[in-house]
N, C-alpha and C. Protein backbone atom coordinates (compact mmCIF):
# COMPACT_ATOMS: atom_id res chain seq x y z
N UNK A 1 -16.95 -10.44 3.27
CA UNK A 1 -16.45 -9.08 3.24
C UNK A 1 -16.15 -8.71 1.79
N UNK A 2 -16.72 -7.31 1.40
CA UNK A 2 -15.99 -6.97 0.24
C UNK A 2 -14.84 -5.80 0.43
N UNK A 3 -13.72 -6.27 -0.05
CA UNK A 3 -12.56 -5.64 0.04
C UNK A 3 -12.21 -4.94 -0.89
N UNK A 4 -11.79 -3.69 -1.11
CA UNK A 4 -11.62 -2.71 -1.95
C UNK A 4 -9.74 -2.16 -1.24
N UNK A 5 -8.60 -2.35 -2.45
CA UNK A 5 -7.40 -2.32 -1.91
C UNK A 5 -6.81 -1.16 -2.95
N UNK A 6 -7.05 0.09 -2.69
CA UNK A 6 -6.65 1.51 -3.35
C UNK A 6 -4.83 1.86 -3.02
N UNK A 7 -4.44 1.89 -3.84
CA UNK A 7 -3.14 2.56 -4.19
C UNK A 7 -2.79 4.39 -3.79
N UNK A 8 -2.56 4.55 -3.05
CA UNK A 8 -2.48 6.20 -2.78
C UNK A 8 -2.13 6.91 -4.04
N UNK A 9 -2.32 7.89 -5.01
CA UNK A 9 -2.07 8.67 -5.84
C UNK A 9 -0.52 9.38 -6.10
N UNK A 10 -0.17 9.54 -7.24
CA UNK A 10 1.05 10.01 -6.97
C UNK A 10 1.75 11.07 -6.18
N UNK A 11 2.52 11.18 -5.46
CA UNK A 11 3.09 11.52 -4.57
C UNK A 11 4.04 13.02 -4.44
N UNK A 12 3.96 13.99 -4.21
CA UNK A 12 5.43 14.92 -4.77
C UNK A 12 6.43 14.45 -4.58
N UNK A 13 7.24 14.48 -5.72
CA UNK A 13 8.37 14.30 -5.64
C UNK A 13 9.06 13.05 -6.95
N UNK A 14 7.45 12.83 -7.24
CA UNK A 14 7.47 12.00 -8.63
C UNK A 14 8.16 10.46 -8.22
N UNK A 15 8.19 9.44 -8.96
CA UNK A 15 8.33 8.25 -9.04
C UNK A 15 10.20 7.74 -8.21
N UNK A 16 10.02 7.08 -7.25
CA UNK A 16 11.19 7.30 -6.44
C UNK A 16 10.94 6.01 -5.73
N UNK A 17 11.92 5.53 -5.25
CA UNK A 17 11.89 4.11 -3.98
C UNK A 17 11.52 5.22 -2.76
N UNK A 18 10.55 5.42 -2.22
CA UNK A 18 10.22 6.15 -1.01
C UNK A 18 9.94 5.28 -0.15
N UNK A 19 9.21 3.98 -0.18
CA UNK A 19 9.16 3.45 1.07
C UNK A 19 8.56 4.58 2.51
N UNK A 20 9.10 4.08 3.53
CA UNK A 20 7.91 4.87 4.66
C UNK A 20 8.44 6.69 4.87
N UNK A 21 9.05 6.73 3.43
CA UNK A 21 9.47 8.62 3.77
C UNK A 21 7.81 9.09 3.64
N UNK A 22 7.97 9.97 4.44
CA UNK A 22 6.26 10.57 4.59
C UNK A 22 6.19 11.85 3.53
N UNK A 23 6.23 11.78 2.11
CA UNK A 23 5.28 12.65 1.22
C UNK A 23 3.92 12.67 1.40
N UNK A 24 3.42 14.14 0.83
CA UNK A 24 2.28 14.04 0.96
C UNK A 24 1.66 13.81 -0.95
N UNK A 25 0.26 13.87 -1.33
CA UNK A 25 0.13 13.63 -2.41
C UNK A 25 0.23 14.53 -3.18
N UNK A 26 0.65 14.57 -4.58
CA UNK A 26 0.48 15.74 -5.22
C UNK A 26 -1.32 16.15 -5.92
N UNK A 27 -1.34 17.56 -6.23
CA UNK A 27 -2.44 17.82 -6.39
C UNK A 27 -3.00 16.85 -7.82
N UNK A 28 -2.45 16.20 -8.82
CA UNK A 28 -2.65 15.15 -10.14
C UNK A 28 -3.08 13.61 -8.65
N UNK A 29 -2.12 13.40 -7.70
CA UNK A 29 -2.35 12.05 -6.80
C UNK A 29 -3.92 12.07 -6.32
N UNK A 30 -4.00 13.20 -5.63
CA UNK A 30 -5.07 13.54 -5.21
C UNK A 30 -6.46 13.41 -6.13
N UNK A 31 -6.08 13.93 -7.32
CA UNK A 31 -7.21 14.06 -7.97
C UNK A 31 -7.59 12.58 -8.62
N UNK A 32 -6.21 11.71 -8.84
CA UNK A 32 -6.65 10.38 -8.78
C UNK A 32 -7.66 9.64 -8.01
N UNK A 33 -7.41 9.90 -6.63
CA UNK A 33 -7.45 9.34 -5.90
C UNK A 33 -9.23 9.82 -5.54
N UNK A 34 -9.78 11.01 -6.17
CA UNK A 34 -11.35 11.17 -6.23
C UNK A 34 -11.37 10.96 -6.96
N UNK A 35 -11.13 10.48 -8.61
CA UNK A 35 -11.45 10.09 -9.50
C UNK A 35 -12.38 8.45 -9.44
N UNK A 36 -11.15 7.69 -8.69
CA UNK A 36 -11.26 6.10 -8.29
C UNK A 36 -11.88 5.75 -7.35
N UNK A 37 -12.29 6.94 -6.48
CA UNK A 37 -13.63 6.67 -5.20
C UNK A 37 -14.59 7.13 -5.81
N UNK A 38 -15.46 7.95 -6.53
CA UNK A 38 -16.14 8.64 -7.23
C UNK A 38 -17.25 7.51 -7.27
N UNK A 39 -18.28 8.02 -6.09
CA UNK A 39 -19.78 6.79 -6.60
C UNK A 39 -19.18 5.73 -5.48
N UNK A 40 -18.24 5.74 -4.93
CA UNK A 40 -18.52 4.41 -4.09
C UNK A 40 -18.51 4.26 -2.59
N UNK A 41 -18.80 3.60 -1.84
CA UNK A 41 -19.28 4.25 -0.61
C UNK A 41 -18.36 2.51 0.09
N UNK A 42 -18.11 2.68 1.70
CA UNK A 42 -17.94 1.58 2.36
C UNK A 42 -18.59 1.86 3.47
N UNK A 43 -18.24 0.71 4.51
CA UNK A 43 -19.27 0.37 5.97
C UNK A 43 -17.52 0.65 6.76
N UNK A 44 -16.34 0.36 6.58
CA UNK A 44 -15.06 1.21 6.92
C UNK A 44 -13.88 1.20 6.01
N UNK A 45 -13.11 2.48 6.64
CA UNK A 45 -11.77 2.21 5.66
C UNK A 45 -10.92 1.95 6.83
N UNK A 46 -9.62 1.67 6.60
CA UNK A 46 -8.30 1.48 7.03
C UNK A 46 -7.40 1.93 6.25
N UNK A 47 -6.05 2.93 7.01
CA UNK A 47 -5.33 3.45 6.10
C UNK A 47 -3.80 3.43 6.72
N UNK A 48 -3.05 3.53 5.75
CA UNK A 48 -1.64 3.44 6.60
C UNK A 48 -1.41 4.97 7.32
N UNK A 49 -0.91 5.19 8.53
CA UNK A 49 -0.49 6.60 8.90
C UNK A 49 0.16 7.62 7.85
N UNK A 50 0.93 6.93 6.83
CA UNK A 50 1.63 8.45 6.17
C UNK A 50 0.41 9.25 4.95
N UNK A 51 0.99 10.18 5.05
CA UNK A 51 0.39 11.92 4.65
C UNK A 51 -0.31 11.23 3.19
N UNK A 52 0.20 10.53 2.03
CA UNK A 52 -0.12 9.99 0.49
C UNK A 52 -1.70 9.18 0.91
N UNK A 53 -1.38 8.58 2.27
CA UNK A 53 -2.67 7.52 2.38
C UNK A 53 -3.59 8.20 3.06
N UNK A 54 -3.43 8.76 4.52
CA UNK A 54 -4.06 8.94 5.50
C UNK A 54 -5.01 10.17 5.45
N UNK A 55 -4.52 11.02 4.82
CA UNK A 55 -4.89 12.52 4.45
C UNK A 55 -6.07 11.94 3.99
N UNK A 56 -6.10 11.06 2.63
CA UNK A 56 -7.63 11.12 1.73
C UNK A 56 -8.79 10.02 2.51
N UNK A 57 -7.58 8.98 2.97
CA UNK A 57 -8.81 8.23 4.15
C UNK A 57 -9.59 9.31 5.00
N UNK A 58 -9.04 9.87 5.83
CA UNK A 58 -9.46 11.06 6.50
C UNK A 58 -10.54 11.66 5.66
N UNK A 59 -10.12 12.35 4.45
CA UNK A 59 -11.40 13.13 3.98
C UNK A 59 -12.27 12.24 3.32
N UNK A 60 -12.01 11.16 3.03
CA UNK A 60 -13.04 9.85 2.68
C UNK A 60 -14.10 9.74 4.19
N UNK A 61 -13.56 9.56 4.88
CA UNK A 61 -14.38 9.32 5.91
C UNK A 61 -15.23 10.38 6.59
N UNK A 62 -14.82 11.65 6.17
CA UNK A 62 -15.49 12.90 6.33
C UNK A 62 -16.88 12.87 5.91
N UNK A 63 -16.78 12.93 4.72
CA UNK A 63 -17.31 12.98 3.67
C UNK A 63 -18.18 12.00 3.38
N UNK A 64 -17.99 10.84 3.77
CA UNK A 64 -18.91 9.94 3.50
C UNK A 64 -19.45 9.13 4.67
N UNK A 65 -19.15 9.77 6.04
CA UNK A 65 -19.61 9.54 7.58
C UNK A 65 -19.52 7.77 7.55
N UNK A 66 -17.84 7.84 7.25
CA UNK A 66 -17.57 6.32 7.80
C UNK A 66 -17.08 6.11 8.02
N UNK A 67 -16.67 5.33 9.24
CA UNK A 67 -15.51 5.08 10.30
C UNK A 67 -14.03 4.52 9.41
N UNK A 68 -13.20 5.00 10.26
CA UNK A 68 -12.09 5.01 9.29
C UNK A 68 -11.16 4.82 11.22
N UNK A 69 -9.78 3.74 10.30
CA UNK A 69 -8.44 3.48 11.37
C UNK A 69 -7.23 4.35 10.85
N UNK A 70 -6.72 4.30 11.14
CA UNK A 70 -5.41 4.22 10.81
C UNK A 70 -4.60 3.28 12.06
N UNK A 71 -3.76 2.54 10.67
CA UNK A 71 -2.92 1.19 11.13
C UNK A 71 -1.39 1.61 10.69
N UNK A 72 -0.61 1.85 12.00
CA UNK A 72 0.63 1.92 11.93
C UNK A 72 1.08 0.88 11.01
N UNK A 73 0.63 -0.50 10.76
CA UNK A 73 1.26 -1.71 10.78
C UNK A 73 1.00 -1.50 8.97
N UNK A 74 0.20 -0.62 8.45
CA UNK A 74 0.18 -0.54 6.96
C UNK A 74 1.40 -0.09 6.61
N UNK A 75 2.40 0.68 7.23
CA UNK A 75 3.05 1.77 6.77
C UNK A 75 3.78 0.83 5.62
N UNK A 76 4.54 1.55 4.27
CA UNK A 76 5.09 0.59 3.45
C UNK A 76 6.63 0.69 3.93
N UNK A 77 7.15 -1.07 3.13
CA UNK A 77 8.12 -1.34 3.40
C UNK A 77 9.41 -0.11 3.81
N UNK A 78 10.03 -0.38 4.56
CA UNK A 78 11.31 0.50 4.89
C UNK A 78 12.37 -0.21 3.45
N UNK A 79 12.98 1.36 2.72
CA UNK A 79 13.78 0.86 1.59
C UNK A 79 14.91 0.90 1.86
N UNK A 80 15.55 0.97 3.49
CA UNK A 80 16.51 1.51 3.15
C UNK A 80 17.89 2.57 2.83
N UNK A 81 18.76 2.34 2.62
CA UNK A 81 19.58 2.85 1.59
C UNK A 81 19.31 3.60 0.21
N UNK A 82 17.74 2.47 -0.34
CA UNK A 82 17.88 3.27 -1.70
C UNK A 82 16.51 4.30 -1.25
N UNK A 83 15.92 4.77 -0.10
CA UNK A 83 14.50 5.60 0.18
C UNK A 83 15.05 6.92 -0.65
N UNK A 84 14.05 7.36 -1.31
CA UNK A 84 14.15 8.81 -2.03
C UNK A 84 15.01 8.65 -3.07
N UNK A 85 15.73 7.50 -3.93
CA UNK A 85 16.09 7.39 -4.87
C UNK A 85 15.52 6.96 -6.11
N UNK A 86 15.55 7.34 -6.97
CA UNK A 86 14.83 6.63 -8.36
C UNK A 86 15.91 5.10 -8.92
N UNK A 87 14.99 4.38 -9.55
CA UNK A 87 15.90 3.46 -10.26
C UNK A 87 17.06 3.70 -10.79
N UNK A 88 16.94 4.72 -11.71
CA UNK A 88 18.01 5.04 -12.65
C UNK A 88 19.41 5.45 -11.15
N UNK A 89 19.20 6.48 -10.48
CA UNK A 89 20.47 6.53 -9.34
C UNK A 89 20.81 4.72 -8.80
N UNK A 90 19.69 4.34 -8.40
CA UNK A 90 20.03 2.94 -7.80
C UNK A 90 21.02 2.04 -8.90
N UNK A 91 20.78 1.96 -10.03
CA UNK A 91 20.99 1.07 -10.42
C UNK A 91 19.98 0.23 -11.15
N UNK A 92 19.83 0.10 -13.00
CA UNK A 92 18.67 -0.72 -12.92
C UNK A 92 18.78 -2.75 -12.61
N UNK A 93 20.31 -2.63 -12.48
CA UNK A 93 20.74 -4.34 -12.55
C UNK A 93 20.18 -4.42 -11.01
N UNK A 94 20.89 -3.74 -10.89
CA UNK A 94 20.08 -3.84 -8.22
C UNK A 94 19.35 -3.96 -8.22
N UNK A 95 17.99 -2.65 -9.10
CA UNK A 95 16.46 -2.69 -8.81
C UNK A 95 16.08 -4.13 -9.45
N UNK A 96 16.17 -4.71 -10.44
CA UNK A 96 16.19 -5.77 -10.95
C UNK A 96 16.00 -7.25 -9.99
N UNK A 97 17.89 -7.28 -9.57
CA UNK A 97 17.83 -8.65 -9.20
C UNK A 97 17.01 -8.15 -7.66
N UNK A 98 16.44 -7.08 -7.08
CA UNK A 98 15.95 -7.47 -5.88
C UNK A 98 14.58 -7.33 -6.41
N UNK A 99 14.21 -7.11 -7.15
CA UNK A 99 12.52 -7.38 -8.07
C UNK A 99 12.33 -8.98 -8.10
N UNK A 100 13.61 -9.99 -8.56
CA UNK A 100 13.66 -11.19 -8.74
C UNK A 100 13.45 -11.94 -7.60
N UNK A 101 14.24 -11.46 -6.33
CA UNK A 101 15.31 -12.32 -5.48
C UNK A 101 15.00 -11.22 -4.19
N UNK A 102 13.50 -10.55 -3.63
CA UNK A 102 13.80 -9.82 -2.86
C UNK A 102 14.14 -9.90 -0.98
N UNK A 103 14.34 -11.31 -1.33
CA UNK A 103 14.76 -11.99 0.46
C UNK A 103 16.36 -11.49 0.34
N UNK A 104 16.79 -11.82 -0.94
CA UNK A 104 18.50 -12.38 -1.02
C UNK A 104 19.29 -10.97 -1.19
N UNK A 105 18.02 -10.08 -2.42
CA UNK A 105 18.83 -9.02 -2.55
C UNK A 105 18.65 -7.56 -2.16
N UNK A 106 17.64 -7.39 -1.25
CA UNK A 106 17.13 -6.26 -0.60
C UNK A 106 18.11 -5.35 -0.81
N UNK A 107 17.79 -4.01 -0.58
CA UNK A 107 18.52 -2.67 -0.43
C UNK A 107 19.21 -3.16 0.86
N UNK A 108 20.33 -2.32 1.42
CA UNK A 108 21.59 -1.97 2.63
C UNK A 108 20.17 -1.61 3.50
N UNK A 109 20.29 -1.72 4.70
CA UNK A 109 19.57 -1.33 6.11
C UNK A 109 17.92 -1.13 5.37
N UNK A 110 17.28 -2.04 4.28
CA UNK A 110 16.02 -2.16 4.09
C UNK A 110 15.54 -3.53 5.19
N UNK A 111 14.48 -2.76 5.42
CA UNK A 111 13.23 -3.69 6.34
C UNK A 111 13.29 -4.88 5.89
N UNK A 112 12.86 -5.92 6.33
CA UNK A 112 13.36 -7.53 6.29
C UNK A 112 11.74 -8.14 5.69
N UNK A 113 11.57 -8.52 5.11
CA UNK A 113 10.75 -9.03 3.77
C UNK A 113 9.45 -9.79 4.77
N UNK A 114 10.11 -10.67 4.92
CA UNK A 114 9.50 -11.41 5.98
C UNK A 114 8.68 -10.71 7.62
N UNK A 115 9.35 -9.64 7.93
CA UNK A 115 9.23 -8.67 8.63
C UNK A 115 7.96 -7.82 8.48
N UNK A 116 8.24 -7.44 7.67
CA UNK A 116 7.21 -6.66 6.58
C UNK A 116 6.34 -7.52 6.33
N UNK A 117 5.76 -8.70 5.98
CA UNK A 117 4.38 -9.43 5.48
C UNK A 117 3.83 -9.43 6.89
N UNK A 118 4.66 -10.11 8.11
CA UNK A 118 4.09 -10.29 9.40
C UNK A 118 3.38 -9.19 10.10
N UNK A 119 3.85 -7.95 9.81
CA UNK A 119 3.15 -6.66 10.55
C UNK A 119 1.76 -6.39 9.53
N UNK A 120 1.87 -6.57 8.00
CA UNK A 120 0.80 -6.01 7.60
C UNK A 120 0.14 -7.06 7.90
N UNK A 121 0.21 -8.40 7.47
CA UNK A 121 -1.09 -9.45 7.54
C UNK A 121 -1.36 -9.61 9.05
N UNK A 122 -1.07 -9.26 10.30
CA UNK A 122 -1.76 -9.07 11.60
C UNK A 122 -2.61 -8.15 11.24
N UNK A 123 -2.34 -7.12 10.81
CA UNK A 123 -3.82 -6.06 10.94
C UNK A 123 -4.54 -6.36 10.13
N UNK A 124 -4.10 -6.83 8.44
CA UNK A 124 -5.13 -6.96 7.78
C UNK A 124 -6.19 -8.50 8.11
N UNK A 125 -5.79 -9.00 8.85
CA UNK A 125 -6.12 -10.86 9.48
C UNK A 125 -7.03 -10.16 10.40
N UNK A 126 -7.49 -9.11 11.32
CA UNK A 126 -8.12 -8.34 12.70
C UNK A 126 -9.12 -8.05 11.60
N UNK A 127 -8.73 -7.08 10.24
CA UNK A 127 -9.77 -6.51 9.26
C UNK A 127 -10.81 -7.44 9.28
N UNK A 128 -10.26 -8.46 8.63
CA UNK A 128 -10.93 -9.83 7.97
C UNK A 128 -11.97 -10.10 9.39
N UNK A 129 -10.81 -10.55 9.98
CA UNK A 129 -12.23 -11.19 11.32
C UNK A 129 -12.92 -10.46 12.07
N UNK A 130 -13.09 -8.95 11.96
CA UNK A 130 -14.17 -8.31 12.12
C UNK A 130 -14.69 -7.44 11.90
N UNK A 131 -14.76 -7.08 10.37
CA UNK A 131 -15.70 -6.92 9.69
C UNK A 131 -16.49 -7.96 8.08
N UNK A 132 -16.24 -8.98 8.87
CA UNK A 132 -16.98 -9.83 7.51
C UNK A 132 -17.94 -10.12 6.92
N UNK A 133 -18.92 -9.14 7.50
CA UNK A 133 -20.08 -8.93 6.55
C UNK A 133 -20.34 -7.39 6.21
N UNK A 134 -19.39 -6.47 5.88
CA UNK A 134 -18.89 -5.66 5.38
C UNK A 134 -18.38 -5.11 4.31
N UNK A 135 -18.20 -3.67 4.34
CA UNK A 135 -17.55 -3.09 2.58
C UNK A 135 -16.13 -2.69 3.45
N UNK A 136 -15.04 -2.66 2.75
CA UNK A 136 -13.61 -2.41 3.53
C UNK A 136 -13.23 -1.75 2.53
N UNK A 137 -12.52 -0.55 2.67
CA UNK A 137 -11.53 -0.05 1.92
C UNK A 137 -10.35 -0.12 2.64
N UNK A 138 -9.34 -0.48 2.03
CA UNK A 138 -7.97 -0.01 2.90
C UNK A 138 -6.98 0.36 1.38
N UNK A 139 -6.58 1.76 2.16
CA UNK A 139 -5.84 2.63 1.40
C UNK A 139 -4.28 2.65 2.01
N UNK A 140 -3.44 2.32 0.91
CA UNK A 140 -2.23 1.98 1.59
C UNK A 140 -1.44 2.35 0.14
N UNK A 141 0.07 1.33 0.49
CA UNK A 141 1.07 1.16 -1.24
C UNK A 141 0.72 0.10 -1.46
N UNK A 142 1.69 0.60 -2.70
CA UNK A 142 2.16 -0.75 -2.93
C UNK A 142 2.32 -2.22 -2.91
N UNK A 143 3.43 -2.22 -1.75
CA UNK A 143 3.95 -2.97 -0.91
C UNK A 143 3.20 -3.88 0.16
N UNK A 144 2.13 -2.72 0.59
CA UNK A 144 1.06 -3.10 1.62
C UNK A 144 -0.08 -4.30 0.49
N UNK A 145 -0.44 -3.26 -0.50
CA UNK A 145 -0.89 -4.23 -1.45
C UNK A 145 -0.46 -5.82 -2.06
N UNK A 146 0.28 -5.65 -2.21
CA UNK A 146 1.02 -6.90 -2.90
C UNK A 146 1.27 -7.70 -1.49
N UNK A 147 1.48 -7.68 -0.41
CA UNK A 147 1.75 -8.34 0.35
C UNK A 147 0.21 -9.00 0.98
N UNK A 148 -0.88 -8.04 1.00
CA UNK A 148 -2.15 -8.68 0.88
C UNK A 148 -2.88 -9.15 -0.27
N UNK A 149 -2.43 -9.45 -1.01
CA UNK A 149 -3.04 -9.72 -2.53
C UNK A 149 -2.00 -11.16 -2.33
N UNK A 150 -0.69 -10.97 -2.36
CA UNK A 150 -0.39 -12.41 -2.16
C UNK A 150 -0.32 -13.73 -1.48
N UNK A 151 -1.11 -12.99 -0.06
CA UNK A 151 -1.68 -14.11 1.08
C UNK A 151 -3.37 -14.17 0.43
N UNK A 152 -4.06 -13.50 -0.26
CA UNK A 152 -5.13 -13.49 -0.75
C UNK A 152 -5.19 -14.52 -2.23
N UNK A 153 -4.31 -14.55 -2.80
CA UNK A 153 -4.25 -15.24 -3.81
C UNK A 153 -2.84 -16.61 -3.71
N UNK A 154 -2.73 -16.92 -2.56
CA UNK A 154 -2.11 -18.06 -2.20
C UNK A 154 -0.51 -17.73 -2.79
N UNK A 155 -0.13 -17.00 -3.18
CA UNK A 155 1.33 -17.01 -3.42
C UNK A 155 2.59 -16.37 -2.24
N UNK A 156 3.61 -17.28 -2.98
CA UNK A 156 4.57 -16.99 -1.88
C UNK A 156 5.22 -15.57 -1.64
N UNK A 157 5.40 -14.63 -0.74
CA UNK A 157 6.26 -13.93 -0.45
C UNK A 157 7.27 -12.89 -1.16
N UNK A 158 7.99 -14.27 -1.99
CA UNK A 158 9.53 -14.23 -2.08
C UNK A 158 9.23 -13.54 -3.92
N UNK A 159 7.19 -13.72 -4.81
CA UNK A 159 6.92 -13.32 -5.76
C UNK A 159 6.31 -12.20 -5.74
N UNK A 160 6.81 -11.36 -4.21
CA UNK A 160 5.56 -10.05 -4.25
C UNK A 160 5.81 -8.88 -5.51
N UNK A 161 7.16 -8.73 -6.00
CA UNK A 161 7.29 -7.80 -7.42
C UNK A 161 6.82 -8.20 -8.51
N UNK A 162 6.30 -9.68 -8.72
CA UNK A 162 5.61 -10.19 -9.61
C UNK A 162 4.00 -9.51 -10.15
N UNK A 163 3.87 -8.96 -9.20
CA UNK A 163 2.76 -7.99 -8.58
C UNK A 163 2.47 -6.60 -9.05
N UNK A 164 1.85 -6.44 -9.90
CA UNK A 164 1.98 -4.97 -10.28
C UNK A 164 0.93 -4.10 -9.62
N UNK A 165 1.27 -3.15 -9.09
CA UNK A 165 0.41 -2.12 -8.52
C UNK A 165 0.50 -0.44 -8.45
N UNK A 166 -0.13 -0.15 -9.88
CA UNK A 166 -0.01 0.89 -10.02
C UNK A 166 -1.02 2.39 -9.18
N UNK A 167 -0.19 3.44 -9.21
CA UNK A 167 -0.83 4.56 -8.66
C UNK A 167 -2.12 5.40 -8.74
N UNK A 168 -2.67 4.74 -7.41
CA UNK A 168 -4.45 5.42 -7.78
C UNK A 168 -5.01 3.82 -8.36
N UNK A 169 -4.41 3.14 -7.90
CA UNK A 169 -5.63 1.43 -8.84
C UNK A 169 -6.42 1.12 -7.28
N UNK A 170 -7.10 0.28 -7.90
CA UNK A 170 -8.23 0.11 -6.88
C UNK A 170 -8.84 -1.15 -7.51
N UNK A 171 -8.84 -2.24 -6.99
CA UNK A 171 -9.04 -3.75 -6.50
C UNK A 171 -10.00 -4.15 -6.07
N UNK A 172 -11.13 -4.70 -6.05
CA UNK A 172 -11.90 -5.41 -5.46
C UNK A 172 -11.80 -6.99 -5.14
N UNK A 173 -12.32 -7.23 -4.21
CA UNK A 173 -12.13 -8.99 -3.77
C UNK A 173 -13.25 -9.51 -2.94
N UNK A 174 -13.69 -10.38 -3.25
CA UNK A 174 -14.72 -10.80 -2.74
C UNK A 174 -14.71 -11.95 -1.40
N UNK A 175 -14.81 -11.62 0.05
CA UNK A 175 -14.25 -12.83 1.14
C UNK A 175 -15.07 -13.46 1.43
């Protein structure tokens, strides 16, 4: 399988712990987000349900007459206490030690780490085993990213902020 793992574009409302609040993309996200498909085609996509991801899967799949999911189980991590806050309100020592330490030091009423890898890697583990002689896009965050990039590249869990994944990037991997 070749796997292609796209970052949704920036978002209204500008750079924030949003987690599964449902923004949609801004018109700069958007235009990322044809910038970084531009010329490339798949056999399917998969996308998380909220409005940043699902919207351009949707017109990806329009557009290029290819079957496309949407997977509840992409949605990104729940933040929380700190959802719709920027670093600077949070705190940058908090955002920090739970960048370091994110089992120990999660946000107040954030989704459970462990929780979160188990729901995305079931759907993305279904991806894998059937379509493997295939092109895959799956359009998701972050979060969704790094949590499949680090069962993809053998690391633990507990290093998913180690992980950088910026807005509108786009990944290839070869299965």
């Amino acid at each position: 399988m070749k796997l292609d793992l796209l970052r949704h574009g920036i978002p209204i409302g500008g750079r924030i712990y949003r987690g599964n609040q449902d923004d949609p993309l801004s018109k700069k996200g958007w235009q990322q987000m044809l910038d970084v498909t531009q010329g490339k085609s798949w056999d399917y996509i998969a996308s998380s349900p909220l409005m940043r991801c699902a919207e351009f899967a949707k017109y990806l799949s329009k557009n290029k007459n290819t079957r496309c999911k949407i997977f509840n189980s992409f949605e990104e991590l729940g933040f929380g206490d700190w959802q719709g806050k920027s670093a600077d309100s949070i705190g940058q020592t908090l955002v920090d030690n739970f960048k370091l330490d994110p089992v120990n030091h999660r946000p107040p009423d954030a989704e459970n780490l462990y929780n979160f890898q188990a729901r995305v890697l079931s759907s993305f583990k279904d991806i894998e085993l059937h379509h493997t002689n295939e092109s895959v896009l799956i359009v998701a965050h972050a979060g969704v990213i790094r949590v499949i990039k680090s069962y993809l590249l053998n690391l633990p869990i507990e290093k998913i902020f180690t992980i950088e994944v910026i807005c509108a990037s786009s990944e290839r991997f070869d299965l």
